[in-house]
N, C-alpha and C. Protein backbone atom coordinates (compact mmCIF):
# COMPACT_ATOMS: atom_id res chain seq x y z
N UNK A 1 5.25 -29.97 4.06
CA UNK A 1 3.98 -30.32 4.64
C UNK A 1 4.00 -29.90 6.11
N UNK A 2 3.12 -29.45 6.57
CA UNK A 2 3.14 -29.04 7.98
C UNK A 2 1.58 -29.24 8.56
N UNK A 3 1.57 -30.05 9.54
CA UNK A 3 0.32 -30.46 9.94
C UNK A 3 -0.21 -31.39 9.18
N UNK A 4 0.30 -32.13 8.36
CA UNK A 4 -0.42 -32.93 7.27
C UNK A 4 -1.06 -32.15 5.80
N UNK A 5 -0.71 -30.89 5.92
CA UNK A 5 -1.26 -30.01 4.78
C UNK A 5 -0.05 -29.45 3.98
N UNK A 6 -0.16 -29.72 2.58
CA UNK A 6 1.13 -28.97 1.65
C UNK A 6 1.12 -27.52 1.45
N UNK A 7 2.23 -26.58 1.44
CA UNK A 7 1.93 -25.53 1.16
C UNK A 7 3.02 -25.10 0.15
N UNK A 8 2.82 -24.31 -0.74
CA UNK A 8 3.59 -23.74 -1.82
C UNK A 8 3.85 -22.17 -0.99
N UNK A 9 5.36 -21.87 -1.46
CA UNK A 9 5.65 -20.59 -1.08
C UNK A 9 5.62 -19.54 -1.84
N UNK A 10 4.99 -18.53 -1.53
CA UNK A 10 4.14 -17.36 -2.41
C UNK A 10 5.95 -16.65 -2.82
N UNK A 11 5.61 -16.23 -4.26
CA UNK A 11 6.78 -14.87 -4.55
C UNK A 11 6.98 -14.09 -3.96
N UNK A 12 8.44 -13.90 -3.15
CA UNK A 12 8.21 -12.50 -2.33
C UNK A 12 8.74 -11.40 -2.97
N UNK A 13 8.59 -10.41 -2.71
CA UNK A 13 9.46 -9.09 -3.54
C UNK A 13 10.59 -9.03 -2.50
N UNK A 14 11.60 -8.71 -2.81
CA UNK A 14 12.79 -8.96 -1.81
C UNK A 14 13.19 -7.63 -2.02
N UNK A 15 13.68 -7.14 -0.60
CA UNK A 15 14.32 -5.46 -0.66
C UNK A 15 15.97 -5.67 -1.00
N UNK A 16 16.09 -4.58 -0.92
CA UNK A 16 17.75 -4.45 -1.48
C UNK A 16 18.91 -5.34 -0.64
N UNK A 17 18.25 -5.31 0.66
CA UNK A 17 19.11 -6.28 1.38
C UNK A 17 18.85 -7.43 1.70
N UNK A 18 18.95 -8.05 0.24
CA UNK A 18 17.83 -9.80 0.31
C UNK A 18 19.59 -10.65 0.61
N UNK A 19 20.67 -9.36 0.32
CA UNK A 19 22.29 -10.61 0.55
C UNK A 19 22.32 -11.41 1.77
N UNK A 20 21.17 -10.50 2.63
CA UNK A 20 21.74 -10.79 4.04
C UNK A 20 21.39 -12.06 4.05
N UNK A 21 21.74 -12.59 4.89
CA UNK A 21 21.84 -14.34 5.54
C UNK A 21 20.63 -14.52 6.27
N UNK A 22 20.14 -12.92 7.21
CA UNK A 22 18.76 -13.72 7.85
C UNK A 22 18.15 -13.15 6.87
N UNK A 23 17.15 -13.85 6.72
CA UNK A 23 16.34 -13.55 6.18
C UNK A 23 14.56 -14.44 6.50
N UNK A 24 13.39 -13.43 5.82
CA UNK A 24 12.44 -14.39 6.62
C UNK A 24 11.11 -14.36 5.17
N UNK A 25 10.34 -15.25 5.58
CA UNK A 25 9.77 -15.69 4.39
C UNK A 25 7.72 -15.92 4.23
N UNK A 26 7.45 -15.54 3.48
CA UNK A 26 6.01 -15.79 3.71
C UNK A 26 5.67 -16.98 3.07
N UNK A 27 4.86 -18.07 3.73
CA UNK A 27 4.28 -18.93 3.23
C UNK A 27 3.15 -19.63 2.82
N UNK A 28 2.07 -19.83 2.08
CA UNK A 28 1.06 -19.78 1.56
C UNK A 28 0.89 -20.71 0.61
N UNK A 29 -0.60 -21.41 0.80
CA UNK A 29 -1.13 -22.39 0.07
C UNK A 29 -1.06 -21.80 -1.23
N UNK A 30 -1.71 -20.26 -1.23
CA UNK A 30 -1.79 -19.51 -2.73
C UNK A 30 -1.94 -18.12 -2.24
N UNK A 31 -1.56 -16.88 -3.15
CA UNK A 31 -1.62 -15.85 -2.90
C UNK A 31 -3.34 -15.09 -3.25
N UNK A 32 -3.98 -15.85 -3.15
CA UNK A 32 -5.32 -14.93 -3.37
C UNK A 32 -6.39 -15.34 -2.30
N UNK A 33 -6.87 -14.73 -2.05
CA UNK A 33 -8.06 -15.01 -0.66
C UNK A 33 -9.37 -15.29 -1.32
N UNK A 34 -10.29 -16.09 -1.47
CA UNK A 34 -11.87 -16.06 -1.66
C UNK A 34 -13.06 -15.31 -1.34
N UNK A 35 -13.46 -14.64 -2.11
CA UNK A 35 -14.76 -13.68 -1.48
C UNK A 35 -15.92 -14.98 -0.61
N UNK A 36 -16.42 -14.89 0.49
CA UNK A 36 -16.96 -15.58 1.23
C UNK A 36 -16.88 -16.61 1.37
N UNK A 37 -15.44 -17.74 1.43
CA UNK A 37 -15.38 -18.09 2.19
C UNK A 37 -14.36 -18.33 2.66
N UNK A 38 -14.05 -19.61 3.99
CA UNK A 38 -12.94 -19.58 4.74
C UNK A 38 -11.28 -19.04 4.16
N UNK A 39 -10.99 -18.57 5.78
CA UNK A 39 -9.70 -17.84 5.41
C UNK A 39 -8.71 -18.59 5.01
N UNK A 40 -7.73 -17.63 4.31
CA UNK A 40 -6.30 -18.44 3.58
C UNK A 40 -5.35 -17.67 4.61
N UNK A 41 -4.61 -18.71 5.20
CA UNK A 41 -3.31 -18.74 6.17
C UNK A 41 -2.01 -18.18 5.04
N UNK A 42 -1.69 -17.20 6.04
CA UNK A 42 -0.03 -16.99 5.57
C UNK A 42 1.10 -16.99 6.93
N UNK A 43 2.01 -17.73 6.63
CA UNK A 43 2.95 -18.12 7.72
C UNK A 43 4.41 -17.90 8.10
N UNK A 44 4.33 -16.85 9.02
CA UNK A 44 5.65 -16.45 8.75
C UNK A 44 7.09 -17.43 9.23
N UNK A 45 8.14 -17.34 8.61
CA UNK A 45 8.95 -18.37 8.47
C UNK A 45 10.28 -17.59 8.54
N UNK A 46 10.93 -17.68 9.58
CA UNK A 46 12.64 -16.87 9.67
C UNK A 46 13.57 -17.55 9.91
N UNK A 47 14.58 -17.29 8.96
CA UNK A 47 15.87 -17.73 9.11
C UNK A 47 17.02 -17.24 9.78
N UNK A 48 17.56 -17.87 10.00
CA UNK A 48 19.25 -17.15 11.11
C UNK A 48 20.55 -17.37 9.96
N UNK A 49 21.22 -16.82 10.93
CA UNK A 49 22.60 -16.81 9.74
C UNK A 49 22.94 -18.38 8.86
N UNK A 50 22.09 -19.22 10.09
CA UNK A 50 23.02 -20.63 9.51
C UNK A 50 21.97 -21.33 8.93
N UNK A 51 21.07 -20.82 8.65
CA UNK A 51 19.77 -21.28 7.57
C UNK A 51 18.99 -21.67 8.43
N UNK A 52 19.29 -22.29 9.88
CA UNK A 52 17.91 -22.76 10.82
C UNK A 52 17.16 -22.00 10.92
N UNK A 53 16.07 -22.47 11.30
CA UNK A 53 14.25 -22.09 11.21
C UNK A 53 14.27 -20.53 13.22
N UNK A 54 14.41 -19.84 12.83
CA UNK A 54 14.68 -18.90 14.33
C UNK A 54 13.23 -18.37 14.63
N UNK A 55 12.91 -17.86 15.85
CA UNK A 55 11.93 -18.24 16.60
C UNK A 55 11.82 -16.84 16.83
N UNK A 56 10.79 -15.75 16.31
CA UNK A 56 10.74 -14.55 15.81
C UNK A 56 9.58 -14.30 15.92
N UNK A 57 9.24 -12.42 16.66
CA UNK A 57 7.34 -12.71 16.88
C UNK A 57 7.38 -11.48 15.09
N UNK A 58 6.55 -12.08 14.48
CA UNK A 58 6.37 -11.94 13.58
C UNK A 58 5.47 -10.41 13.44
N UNK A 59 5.62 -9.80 12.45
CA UNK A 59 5.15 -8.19 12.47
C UNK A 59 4.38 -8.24 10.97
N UNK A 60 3.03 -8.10 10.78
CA UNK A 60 2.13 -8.17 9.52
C UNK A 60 1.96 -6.51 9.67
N UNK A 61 1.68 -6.49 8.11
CA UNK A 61 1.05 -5.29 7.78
C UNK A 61 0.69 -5.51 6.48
N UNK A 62 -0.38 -4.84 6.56
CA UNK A 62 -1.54 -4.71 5.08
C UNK A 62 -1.89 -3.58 4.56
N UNK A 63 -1.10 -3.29 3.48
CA UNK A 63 -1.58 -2.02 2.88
C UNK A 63 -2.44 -2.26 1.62
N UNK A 64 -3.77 -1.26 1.36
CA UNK A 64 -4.36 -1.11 0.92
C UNK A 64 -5.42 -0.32 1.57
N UNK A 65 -6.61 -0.13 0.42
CA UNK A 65 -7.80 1.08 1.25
C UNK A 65 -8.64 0.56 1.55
N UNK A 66 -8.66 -0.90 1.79
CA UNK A 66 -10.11 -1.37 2.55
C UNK A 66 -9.71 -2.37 3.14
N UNK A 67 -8.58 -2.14 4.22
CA UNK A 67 -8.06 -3.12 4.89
C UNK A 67 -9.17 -3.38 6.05
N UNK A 68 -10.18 -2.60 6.31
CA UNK A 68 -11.45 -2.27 7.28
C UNK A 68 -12.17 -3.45 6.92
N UNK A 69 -12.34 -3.73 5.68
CA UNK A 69 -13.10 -4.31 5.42
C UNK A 69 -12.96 -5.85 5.35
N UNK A 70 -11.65 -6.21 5.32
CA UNK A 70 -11.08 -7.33 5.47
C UNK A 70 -10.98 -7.74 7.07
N UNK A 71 -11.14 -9.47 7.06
CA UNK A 71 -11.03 -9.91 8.42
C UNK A 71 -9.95 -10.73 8.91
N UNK A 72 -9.01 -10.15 10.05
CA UNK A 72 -7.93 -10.43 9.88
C UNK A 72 -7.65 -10.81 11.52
N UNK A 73 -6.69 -12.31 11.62
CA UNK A 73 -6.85 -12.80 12.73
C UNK A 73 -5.07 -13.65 12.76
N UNK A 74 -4.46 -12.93 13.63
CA UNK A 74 -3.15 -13.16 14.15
C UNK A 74 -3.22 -14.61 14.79
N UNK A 75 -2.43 -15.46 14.88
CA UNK A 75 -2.63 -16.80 15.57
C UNK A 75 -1.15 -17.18 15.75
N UNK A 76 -0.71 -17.32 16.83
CA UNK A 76 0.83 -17.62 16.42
C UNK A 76 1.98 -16.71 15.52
N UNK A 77 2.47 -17.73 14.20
CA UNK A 77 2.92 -17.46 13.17
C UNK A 77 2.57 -17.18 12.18
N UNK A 78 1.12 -16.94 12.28
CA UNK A 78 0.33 -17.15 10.81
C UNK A 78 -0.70 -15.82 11.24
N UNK A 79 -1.18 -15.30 10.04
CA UNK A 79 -2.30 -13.96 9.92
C UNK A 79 -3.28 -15.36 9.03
N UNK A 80 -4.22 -15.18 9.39
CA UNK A 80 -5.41 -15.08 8.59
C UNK A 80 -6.32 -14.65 7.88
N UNK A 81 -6.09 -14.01 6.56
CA UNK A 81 -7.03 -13.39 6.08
C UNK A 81 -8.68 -14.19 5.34
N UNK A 82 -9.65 -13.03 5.18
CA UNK A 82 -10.82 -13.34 4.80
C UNK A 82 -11.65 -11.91 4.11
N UNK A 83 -12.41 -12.24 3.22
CA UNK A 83 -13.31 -11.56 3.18
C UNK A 83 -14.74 -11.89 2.30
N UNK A 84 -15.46 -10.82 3.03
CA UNK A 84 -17.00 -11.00 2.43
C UNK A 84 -17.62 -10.01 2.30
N UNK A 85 -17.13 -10.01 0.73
CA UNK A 85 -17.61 -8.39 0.39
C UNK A 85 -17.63 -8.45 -1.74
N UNK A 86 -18.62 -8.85 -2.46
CA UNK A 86 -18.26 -9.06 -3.62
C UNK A 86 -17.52 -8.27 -4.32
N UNK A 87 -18.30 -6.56 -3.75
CA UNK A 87 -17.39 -5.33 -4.75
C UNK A 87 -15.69 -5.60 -4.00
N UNK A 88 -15.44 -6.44 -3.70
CA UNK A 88 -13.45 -6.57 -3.49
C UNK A 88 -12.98 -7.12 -4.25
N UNK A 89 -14.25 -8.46 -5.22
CA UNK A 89 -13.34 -9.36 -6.17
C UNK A 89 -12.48 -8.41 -7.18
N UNK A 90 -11.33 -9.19 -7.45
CA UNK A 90 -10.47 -8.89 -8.51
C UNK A 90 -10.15 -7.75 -8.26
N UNK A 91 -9.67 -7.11 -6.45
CA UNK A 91 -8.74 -6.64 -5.77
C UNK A 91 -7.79 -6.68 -5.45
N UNK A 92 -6.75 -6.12 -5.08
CA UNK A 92 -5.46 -6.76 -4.76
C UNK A 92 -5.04 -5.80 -3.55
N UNK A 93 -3.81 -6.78 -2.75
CA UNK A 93 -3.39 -5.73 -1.47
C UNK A 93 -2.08 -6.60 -1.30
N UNK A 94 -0.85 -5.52 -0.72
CA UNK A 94 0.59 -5.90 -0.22
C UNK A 94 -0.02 -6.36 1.32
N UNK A 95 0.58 -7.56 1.14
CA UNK A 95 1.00 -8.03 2.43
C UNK A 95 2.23 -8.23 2.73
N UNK A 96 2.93 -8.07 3.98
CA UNK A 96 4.28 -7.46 4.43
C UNK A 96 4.54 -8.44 5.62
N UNK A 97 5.88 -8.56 5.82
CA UNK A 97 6.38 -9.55 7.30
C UNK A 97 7.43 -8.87 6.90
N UNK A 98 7.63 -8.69 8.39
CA UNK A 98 9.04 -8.08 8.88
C UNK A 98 9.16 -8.60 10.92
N UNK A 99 10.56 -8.44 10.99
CA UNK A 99 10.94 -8.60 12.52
C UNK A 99 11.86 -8.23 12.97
N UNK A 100 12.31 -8.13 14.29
CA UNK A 100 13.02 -7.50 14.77
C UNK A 100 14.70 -7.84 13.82
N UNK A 101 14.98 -7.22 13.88
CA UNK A 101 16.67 -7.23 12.45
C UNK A 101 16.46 -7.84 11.52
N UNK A 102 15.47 -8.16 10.69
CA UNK A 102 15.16 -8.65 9.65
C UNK A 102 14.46 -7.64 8.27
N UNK A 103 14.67 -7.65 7.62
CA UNK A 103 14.31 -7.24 6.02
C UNK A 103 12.91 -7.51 5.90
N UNK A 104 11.85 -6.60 5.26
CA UNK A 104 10.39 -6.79 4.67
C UNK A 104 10.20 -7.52 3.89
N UNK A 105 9.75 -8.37 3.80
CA UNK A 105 9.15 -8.96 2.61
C UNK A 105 7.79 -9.22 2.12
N UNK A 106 7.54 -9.05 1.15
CA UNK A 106 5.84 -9.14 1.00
C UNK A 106 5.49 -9.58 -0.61
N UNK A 107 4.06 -9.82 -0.58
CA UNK A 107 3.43 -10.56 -1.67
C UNK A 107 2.12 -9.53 -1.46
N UNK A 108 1.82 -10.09 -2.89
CA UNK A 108 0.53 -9.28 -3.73
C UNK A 108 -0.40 -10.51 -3.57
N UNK A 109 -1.28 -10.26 -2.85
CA UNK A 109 -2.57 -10.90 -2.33
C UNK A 109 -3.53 -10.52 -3.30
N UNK A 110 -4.56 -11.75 -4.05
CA UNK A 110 -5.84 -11.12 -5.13
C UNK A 110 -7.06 -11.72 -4.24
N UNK A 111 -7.83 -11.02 -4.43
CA UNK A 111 -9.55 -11.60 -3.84
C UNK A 111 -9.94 -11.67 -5.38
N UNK A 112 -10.20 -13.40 -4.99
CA UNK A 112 -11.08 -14.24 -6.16
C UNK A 112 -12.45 -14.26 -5.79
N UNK A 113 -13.29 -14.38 -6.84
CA UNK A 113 -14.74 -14.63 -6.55
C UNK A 113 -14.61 -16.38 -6.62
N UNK A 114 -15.16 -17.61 -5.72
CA UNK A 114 -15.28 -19.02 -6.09
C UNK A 114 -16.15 -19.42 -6.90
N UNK A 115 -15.75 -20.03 -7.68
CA UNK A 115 -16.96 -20.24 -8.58
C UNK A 115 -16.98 -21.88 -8.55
């Protein structure tokens, strides 16, 4: 819980050098964003050799072809994504965290329509 709010940690795809000890982590209520409305927080989270929480400026990247079209807002530790755009539902896009001596890790983000 952080801030009084629970969060579940999204699947990451782990690169070849997931042995290493640091390692860093994305965290998320859920991996899919809502077509119009408020944004879903993802939070980056790094570890040091001895498992403590290390204090890291965090590096996002979003691949896909309509990353233009998405609204995206850095805050700290956390990216914010959003969008409002119907033709995106039942889209998908890699989202990525990486930092300075640390390994990529990323999750498959879906845009849901709310119903």
């Amino acid at each position: 819980t952080i801030n009084g709010k629970g969060y579940w940690l999204c699947d990451p795809i782990l690169s070849d050098s997931a042995a290493e000890s640091k390692r860093c982590e994305i965290v998320c209520d859920s991996c899919e964003v809502y077509d119009g409305i408020e944004a879903t927080e993802f939070i980056a989270r790094f570890y040091d050799e001895n498992g403590g929480q290390a204090s890291v400026a965090p590096q996002w990247d979003i691949d896909c072809e309509f990353k233009g079209e998405l609204t995206i807002d850095e805050v700290d530790d956390a990216i914010l994504i959003s969008v409002d755009n119907p033709k995106l539902v039942n889209k998908s896009f890699e989202l990525s965290l990486s930092g300075d001596g640390y390994s990529t890790v990323s999750v498959t983000v879906h845009i849901r329509a709310f119903m």
